[in-house]
Protein backbone atom coordinates (compact mmCIF):
# COMPACT_ATOMS: atom_id res chain seq x y z
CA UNK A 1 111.98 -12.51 17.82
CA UNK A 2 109.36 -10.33 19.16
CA UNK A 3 106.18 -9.35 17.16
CA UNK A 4 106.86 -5.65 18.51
CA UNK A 5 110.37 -5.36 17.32
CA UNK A 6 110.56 -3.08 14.73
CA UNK A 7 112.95 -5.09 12.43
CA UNK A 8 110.65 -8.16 12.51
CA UNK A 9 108.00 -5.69 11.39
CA UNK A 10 110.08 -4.16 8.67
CA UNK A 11 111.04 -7.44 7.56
CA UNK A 12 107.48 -8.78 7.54
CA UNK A 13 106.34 -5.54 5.14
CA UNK A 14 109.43 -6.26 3.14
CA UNK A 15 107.93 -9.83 2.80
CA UNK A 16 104.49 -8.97 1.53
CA UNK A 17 106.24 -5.86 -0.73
CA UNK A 18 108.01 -8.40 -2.65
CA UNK A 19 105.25 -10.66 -3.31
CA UNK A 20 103.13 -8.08 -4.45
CA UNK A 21 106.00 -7.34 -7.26
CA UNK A 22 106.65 -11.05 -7.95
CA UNK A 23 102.78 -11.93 -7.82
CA UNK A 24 102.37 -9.05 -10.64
CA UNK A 25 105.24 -10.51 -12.66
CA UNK A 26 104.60 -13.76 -15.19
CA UNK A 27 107.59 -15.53 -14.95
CA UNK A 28 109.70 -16.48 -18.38
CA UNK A 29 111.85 -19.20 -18.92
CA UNK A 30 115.32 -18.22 -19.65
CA UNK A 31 115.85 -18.75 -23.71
CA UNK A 32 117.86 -21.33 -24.74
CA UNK A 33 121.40 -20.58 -25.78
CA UNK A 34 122.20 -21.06 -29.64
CA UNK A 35 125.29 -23.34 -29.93
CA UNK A 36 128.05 -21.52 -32.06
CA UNK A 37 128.96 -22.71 -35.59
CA UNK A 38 132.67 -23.54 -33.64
CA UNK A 39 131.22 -25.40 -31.28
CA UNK A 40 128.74 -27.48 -34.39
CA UNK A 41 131.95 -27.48 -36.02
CA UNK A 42 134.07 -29.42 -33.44
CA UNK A 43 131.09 -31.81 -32.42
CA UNK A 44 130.84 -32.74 -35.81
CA UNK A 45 134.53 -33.46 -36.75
CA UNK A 46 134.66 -34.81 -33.37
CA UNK A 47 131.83 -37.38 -34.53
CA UNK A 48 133.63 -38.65 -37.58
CA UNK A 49 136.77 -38.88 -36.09
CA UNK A 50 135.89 -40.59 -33.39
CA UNK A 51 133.82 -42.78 -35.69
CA UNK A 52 137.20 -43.83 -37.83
CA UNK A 53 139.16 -43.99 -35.49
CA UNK A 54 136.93 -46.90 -33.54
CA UNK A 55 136.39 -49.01 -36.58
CA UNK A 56 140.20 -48.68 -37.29
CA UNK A 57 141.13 -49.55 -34.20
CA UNK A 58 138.92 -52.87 -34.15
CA UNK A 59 139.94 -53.77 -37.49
CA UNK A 60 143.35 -53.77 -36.64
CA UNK A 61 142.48 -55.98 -33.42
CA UNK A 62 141.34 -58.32 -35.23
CA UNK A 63 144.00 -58.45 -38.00
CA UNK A 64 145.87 -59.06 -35.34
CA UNK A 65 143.63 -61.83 -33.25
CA UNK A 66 143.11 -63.58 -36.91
CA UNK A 67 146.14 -62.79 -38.63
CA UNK A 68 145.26 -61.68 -41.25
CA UNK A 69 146.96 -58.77 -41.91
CA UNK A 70 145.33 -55.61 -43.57
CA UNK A 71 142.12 -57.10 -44.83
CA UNK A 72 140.15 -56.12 -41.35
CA UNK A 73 141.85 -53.11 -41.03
CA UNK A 74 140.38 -51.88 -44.35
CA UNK A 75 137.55 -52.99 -44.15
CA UNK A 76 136.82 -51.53 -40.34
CA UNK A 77 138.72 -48.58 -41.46
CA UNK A 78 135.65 -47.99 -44.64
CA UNK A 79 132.52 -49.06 -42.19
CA UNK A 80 134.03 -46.35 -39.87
CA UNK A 81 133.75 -43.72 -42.55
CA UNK A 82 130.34 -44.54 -42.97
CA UNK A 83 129.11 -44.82 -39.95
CA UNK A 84 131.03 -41.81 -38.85
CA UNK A 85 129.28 -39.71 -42.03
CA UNK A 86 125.96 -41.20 -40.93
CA UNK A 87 126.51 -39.68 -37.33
CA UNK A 88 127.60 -36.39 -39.19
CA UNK A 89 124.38 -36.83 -41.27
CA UNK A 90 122.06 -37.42 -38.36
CA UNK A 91 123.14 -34.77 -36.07
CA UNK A 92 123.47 -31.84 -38.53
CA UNK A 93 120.04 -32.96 -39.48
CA UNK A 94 118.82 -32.71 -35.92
CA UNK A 95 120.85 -29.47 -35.88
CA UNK A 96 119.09 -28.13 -38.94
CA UNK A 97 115.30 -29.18 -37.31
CA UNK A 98 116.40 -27.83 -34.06
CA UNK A 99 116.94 -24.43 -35.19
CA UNK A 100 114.32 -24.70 -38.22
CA UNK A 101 111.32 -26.24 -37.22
CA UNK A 102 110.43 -29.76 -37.69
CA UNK A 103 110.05 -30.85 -41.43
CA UNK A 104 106.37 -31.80 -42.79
């Protein structure tokens, strides 16, 4: 392109028009979307279950390696509760400090 063609011209002006209007402009970060209670709802159910569910499963593999039928499985089956309401615990914790503030 030409420096006399007009449309090189009109798109140089263009050019320096819009950086005047973005130089004049601070630019924000978007905000940060707030998750909805559904969606802290499901990740937390999600956590728990997924907790029980793991420590079930091993138990029963290793009733099954050691034979010794439900002892394991109960056992696994109680440490997954825990840890799963310790996950539950943790996040709606982080959750709470998210939206809150840190605690002192």
């Amino acid at each position: 392109m030409a420096e006399d063609d007009p449309d090189s011209r009109r798109l140089a002006e263009l050019k320096e028009r819009l950086q005047k209007a973005r130089g004049n402009r601070q630019e924000t970060p978007p905000p940060e979307r707030q998750q909805s209670q559904l969606g802290i709802a499901f990740r937390l159910v999600t956590e728990l279950l997924a907790a029980v569910i793991v420590g079930g499963g091993i138990g029963w593999a290793l009733d099954r390696i050691f034979t010794t039928s439900p002892i394991l499985l109960i056992v696994m089956f109680l440490l997954g509760i825990a840890a799963g309401m310790r996950n539950v615990m943790r996040t709606a914790r982080q959750l709470n400090e998210n939206q809150n503030g840190p605690r002192r």
